[in-house]
N, C-alpha and C. Protein backbone atom coordinates (compact mmCIF):
# COMPACT_ATOMS: atom_id res chain seq x y z
N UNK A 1 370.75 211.11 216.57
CA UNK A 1 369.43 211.37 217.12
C UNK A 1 369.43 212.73 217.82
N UNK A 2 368.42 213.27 217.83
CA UNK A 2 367.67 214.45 218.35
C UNK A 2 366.82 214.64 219.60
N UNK A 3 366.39 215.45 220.27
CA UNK A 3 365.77 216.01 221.72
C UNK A 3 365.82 217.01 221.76
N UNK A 4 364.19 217.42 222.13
CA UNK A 4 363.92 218.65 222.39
C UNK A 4 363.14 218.43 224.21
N UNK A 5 363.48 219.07 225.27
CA UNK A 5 362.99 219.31 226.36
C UNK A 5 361.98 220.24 226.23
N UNK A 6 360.81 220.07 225.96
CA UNK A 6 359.68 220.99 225.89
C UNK A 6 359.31 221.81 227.19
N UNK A 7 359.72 221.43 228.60
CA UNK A 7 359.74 221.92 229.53
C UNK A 7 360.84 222.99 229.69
N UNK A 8 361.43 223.00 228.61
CA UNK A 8 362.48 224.68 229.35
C UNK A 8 362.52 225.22 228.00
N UNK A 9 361.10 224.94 227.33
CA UNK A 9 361.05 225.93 225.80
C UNK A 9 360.04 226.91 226.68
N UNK A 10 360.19 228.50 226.70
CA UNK A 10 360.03 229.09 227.05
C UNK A 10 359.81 230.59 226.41
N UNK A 11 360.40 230.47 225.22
CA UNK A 11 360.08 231.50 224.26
C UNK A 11 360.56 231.04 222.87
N UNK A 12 360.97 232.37 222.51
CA UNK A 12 360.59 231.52 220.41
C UNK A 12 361.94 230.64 220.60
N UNK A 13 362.93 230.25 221.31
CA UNK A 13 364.19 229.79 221.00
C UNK A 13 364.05 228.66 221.65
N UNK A 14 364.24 227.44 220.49
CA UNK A 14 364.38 226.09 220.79
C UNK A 14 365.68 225.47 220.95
N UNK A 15 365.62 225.17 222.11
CA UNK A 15 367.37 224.21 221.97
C UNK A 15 367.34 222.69 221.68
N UNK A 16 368.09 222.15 220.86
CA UNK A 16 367.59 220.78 220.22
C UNK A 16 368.99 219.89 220.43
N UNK A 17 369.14 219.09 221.94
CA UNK A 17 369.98 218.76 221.66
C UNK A 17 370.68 217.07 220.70
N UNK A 18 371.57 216.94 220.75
CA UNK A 18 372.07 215.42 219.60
C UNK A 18 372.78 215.23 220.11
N UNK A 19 373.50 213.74 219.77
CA UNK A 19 374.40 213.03 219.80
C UNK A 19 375.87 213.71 220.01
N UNK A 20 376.76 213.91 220.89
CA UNK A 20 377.94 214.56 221.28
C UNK A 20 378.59 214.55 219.83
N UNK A 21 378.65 215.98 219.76
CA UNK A 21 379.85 216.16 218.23
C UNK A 21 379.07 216.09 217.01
N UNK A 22 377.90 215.67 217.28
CA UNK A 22 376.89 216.06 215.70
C UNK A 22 375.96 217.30 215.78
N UNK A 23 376.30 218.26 216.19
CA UNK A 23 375.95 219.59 216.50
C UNK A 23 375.86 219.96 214.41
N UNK A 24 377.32 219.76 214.31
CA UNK A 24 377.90 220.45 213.14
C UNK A 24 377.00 219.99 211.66
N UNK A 25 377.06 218.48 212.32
CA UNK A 25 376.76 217.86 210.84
C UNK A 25 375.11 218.23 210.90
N UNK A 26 374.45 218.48 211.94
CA UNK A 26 373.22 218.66 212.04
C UNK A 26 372.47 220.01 211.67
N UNK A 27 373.56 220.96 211.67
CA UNK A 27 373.51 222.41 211.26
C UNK A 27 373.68 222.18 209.59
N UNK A 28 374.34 221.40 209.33
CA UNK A 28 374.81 221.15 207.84
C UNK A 28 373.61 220.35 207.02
N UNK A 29 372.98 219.53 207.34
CA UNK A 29 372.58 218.82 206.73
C UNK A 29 370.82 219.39 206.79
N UNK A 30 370.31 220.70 207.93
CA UNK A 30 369.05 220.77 207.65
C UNK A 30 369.46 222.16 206.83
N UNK A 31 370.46 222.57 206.78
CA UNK A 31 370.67 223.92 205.52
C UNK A 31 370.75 222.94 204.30
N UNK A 32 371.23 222.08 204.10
CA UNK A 32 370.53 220.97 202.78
C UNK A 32 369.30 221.41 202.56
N UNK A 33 368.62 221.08 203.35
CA UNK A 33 366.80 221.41 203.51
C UNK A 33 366.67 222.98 203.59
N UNK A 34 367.46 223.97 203.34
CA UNK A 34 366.81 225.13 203.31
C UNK A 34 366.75 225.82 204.74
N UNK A 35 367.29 224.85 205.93
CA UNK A 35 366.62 225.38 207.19
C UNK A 35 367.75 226.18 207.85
N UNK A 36 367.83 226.85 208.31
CA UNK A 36 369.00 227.63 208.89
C UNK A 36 368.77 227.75 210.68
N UNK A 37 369.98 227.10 211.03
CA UNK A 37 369.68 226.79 212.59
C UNK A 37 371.50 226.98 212.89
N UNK A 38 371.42 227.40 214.40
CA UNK A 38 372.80 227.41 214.72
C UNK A 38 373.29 226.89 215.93
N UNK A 39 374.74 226.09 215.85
CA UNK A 39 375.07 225.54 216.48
C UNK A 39 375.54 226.39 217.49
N UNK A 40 375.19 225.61 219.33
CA UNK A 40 375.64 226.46 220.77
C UNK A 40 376.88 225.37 221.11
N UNK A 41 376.93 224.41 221.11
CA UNK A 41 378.01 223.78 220.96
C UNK A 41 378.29 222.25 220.37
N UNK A 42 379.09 221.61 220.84
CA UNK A 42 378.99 219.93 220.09
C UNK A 42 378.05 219.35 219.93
N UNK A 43 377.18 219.72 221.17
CA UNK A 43 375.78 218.59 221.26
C UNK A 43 374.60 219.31 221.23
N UNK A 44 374.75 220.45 220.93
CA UNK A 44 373.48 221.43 220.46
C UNK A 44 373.40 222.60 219.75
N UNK A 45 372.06 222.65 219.78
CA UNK A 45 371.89 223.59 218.29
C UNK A 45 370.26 224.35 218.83
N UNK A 46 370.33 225.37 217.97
CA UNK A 46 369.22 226.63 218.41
C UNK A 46 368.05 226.97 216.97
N UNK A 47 366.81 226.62 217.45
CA UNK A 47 366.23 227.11 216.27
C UNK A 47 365.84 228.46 216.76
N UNK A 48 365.52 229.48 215.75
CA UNK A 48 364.12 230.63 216.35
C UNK A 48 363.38 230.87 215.73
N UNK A 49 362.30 231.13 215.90
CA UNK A 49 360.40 231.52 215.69
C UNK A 49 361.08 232.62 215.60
N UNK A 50 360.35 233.42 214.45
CA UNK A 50 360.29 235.10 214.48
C UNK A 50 358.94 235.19 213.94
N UNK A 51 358.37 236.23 214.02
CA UNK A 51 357.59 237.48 213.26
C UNK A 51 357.00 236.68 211.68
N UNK A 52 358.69 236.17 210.92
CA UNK A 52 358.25 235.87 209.58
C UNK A 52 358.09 234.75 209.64
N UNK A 53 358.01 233.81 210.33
CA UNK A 53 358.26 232.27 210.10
C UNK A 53 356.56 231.74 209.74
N UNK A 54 356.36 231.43 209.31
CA UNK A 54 354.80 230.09 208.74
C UNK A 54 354.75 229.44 209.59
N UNK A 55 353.50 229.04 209.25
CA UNK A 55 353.16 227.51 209.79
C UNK A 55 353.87 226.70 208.62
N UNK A 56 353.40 226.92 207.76
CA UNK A 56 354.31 225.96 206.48
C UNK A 56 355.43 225.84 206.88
N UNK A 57 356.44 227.05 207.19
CA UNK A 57 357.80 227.01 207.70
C UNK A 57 358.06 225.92 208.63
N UNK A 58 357.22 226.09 209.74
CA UNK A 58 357.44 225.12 210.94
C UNK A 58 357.37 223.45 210.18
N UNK A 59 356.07 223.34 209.77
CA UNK A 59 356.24 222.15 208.86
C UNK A 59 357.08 221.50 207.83
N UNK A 60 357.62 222.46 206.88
CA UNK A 60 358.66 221.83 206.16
C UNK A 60 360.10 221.63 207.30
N UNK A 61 360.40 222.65 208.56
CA UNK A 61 361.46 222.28 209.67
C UNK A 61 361.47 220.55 210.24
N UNK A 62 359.92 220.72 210.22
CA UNK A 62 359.71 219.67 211.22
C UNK A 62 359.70 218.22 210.19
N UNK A 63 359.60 217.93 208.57
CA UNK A 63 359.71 216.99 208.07
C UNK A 63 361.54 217.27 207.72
N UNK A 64 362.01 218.35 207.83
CA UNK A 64 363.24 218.28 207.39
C UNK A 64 364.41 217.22 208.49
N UNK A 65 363.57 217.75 209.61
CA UNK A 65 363.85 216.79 210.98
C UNK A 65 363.71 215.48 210.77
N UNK A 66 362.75 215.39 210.70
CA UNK A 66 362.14 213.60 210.22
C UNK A 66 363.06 212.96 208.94
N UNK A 67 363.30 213.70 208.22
CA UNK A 67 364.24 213.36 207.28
C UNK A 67 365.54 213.00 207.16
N UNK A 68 366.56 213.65 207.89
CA UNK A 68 367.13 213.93 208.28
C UNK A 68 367.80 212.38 209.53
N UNK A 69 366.48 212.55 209.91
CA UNK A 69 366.67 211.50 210.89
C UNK A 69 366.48 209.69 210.65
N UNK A 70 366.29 210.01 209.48
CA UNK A 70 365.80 208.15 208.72
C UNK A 70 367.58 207.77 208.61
């Protein structure tokens, strides 16, 4: 499982944290999905918003999440 603290999102960089030690497999499995995110340590991981990113983008992230998570 996954968490995002929306209270200390503060600019384009999301920290999403998981389950202790599934940092890795969680970086692994949404690049399955195309999504490229990087791990800060065991229990978390960093998305970022840029310039190029969609709304589509955000949406296919955000079912890749949901997916991911069944």
């Amino acid at each position: 499982s996954f968490s995002v603290n929306l209270d200390t999102v503060q600019s384009n960089m999301v920290y999403i944290s998981c389950d202790e030690g599934q940092a890795q497999l969680l970086v692994d499995n949404l690049s399955k999905e195309g999504i490229d995110i990087l791990t800060i340590n065991d229990s978390t991981v960093r998305a970022v918003i840029h310039l190029h990113i969609t709304d589509e983008d955000i949406d296919r992230t955000i079912n890749a999440f949901k997916k991911i998570n069944n």
